[in-house]
N, C-alpha and C. Protein backbone atom coordinates (compact mmCIF):
# COMPACT_ATOMS: atom_id res chain seq x y z
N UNK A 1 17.95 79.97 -25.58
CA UNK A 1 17.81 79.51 -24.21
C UNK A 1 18.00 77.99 -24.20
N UNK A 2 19.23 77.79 -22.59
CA UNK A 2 19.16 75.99 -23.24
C UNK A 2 18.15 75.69 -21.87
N UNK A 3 17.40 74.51 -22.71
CA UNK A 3 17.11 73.06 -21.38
C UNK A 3 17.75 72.95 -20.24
N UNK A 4 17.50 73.01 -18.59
CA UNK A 4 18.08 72.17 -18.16
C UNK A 4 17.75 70.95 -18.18
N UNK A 5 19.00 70.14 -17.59
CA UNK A 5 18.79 68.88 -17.44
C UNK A 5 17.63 67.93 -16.99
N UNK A 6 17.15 67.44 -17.28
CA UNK A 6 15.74 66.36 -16.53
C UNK A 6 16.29 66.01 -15.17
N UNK A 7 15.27 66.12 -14.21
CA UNK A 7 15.55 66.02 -13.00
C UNK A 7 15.09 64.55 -12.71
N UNK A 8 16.28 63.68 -12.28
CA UNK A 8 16.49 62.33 -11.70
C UNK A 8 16.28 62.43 -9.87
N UNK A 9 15.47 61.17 -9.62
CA UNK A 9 16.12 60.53 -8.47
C UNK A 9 16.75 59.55 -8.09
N UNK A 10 17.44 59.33 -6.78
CA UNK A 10 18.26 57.81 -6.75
C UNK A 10 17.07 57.22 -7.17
N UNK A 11 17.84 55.96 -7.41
CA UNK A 11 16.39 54.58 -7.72
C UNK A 11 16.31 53.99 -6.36
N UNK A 12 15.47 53.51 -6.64
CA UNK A 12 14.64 52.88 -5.21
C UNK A 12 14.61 51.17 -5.37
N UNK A 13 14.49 50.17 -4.85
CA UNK A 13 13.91 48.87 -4.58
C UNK A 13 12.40 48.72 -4.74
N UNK A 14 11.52 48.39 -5.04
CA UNK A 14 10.17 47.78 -4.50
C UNK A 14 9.53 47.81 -3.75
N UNK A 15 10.94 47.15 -2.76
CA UNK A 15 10.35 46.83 -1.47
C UNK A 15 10.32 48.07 -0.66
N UNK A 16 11.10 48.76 -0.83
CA UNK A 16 11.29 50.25 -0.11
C UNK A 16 10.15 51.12 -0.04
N UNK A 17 10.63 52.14 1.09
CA UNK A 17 9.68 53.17 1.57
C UNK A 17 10.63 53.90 1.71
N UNK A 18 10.58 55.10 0.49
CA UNK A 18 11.91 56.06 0.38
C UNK A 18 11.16 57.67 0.56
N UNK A 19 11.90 58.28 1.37
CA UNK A 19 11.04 60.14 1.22
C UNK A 19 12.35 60.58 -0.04
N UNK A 20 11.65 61.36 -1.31
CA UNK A 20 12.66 62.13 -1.57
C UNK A 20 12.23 63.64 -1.86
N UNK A 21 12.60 64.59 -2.29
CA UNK A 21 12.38 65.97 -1.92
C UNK A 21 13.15 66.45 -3.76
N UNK A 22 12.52 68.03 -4.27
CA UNK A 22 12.84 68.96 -4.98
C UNK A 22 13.02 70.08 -3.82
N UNK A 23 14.13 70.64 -4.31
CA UNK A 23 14.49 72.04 -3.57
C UNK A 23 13.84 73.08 -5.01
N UNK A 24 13.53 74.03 -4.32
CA UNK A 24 12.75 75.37 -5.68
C UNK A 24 13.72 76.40 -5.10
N UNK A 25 14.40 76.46 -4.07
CA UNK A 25 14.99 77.98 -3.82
C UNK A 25 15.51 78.78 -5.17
N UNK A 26 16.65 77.61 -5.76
CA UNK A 26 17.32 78.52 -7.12
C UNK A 26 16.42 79.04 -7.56
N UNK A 27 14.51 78.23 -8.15
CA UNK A 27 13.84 78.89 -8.79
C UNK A 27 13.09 80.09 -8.58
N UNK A 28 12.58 79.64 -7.23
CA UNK A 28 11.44 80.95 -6.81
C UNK A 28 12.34 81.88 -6.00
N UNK A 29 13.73 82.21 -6.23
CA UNK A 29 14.30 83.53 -5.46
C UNK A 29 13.60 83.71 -3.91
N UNK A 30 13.01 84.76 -3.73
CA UNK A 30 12.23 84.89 -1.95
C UNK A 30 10.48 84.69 -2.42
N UNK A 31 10.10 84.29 -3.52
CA UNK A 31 8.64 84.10 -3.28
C UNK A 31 8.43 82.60 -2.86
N UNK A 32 7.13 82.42 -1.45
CA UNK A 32 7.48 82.19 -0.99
C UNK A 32 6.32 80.41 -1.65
N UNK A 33 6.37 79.46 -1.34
CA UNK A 33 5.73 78.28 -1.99
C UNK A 33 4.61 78.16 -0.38
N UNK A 34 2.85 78.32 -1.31
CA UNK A 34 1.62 78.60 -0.79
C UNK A 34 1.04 77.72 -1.11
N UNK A 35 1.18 76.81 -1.99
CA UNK A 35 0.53 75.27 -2.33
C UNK A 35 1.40 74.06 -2.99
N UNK A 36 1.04 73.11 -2.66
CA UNK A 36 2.00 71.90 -3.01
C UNK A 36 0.60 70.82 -3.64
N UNK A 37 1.06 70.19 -4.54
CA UNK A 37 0.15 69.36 -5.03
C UNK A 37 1.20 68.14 -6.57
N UNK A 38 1.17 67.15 -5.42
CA UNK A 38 1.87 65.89 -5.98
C UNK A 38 0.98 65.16 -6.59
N UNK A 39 1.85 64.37 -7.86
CA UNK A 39 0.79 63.34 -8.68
C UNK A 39 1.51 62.77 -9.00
N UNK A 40 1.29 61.05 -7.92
CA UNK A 40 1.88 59.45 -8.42
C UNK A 40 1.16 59.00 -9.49
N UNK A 41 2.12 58.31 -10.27
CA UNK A 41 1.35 57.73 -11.27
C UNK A 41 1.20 56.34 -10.55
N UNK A 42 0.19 55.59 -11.46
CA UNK A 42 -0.25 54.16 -11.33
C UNK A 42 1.15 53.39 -10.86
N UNK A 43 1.07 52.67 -10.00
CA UNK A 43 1.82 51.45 -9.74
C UNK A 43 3.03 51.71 -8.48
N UNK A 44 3.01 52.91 -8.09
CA UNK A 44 3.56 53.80 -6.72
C UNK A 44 2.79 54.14 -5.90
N UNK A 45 3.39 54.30 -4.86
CA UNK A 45 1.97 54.15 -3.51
C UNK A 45 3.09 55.99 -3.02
N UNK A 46 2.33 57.06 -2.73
CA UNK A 46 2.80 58.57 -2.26
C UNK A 46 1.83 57.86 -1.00
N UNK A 47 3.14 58.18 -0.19
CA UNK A 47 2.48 58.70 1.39
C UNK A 47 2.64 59.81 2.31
N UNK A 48 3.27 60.12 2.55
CA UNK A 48 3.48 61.45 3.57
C UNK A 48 3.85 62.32 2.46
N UNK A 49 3.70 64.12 2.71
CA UNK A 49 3.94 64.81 1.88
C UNK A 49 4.50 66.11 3.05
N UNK A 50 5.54 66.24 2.65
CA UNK A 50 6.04 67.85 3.68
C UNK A 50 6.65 68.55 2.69
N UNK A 51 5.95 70.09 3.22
CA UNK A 51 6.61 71.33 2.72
C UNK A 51 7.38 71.78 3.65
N UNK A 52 8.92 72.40 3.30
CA UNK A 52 9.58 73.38 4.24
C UNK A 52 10.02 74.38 3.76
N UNK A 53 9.98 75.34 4.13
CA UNK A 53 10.38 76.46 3.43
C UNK A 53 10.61 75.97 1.65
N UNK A 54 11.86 76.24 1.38
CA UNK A 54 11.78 75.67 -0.39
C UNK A 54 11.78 74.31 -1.14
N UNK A 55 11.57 73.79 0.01
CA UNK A 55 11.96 72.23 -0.16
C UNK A 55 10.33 71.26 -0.26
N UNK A 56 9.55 70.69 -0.72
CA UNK A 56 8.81 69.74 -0.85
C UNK A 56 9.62 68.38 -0.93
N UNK A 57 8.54 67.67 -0.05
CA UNK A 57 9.14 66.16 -0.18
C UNK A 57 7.59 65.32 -0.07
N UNK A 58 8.05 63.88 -0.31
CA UNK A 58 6.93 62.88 -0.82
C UNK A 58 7.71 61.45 -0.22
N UNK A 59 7.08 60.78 0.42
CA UNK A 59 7.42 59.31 0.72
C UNK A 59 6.67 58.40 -0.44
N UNK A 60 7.50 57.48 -1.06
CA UNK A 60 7.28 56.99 -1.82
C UNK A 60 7.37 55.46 -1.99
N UNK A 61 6.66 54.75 -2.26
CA UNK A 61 6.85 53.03 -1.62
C UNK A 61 5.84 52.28 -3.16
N UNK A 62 6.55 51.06 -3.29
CA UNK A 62 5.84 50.16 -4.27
C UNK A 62 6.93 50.33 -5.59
N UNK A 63 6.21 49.90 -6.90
CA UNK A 63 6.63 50.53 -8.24
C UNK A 63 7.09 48.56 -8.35
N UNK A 64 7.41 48.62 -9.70
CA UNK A 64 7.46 47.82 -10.48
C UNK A 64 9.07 47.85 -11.17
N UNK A 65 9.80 46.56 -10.73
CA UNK A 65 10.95 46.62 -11.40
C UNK A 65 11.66 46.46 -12.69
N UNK A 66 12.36 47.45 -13.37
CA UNK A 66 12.70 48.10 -14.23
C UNK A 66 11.79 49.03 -15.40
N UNK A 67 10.54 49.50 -13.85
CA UNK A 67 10.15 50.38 -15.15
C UNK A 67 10.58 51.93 -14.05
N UNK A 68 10.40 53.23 -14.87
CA UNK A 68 10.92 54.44 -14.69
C UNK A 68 9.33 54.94 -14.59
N UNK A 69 9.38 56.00 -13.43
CA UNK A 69 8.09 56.80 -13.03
C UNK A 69 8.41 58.39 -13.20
N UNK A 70 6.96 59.55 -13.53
CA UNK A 70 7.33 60.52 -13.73
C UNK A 70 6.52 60.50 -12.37
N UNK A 71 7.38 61.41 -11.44
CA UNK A 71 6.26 62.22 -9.99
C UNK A 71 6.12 63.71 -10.30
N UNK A 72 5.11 63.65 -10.45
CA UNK A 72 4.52 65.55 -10.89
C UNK A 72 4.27 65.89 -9.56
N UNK A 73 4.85 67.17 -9.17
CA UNK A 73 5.49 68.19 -8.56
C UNK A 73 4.76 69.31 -8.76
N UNK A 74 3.56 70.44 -8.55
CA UNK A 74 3.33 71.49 -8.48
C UNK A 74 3.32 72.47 -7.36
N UNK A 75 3.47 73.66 -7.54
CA UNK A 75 3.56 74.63 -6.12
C UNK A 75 3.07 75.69 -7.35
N UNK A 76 2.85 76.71 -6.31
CA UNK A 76 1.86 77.90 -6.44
C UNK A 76 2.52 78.85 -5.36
N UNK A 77 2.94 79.73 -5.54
CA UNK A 77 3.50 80.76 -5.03
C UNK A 77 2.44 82.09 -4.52
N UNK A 78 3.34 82.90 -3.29
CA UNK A 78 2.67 84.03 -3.05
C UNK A 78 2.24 84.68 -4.39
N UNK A 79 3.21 84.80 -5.30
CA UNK A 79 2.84 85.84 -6.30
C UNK A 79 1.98 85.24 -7.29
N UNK A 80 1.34 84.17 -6.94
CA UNK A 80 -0.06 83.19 -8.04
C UNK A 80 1.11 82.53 -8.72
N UNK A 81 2.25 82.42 -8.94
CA UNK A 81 3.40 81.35 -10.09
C UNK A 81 3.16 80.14 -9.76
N UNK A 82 2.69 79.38 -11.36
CA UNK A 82 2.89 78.18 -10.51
C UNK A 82 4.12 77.57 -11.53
N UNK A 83 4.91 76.49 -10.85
CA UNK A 83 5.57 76.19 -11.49
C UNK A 83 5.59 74.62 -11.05
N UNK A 84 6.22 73.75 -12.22
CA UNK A 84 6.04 71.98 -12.30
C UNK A 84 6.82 71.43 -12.76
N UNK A 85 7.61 70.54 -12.06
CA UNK A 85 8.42 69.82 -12.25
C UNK A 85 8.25 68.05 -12.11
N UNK A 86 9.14 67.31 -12.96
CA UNK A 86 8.37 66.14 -13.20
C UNK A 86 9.40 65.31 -13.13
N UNK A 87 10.29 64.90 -11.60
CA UNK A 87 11.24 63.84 -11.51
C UNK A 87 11.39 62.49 -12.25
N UNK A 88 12.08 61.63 -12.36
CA UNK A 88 11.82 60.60 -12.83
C UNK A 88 12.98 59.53 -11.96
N UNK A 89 11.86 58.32 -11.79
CA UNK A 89 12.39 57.48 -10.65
C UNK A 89 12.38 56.49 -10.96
N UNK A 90 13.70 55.71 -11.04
CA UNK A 90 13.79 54.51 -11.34
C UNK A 90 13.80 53.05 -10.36
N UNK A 91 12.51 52.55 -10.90
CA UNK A 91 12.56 51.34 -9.53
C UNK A 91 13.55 50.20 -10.61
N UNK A 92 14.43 49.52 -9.28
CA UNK A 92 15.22 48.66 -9.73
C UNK A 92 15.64 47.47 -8.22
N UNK A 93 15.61 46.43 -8.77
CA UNK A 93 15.83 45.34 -7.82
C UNK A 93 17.23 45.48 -7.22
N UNK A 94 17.49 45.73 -5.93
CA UNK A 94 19.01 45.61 -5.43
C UNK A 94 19.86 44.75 -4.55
């Protein structure tokens, strides 16, 4: 079985207040996502958080330039699955 790829986002500025989003459809087929639960690390400010159908998203503002952030991503499905994914976001001066 291979790896996929590590999941990237665009990079962001500092100064910015960016929403970005994971889609799960490919993963969870029709079960349907029953909990969402995000975790910023130190030095990122998470503000708004929306679920839509397969899509979660997170507004994201602050961070420190040229370092790289992991945003942990959990959902919990009708069928109890949970599954976690762990973007990585690069703040960079533009």
């Amino acid at each position: 079985m291979t790896n996929p790829a590590r999941l990237t986002w665009p990079d962001k500025d500092p100064h910015e207040t960016l929403v970005y989003s994971i889609a799960w459809g490919d993963l969870l087929g029709t079960d349907p996502i029953t909990a969402v639960d995000w975790t910023v690390p130190a030095g990122l400010t998470g503000g708004a958080e929306v679920q839509s159908g397969y899509v979660t998203s997170i507004e994201l503002s602050g961070g420190t330039a040229g370092q790289t952030y992991g945003v942990e991503c959990k959902v919990t499905t009708t069928a109890g699955l949970v599954y976690q994914r762990t973007p990585l976001l690069e703040v960079a001066v533009r």
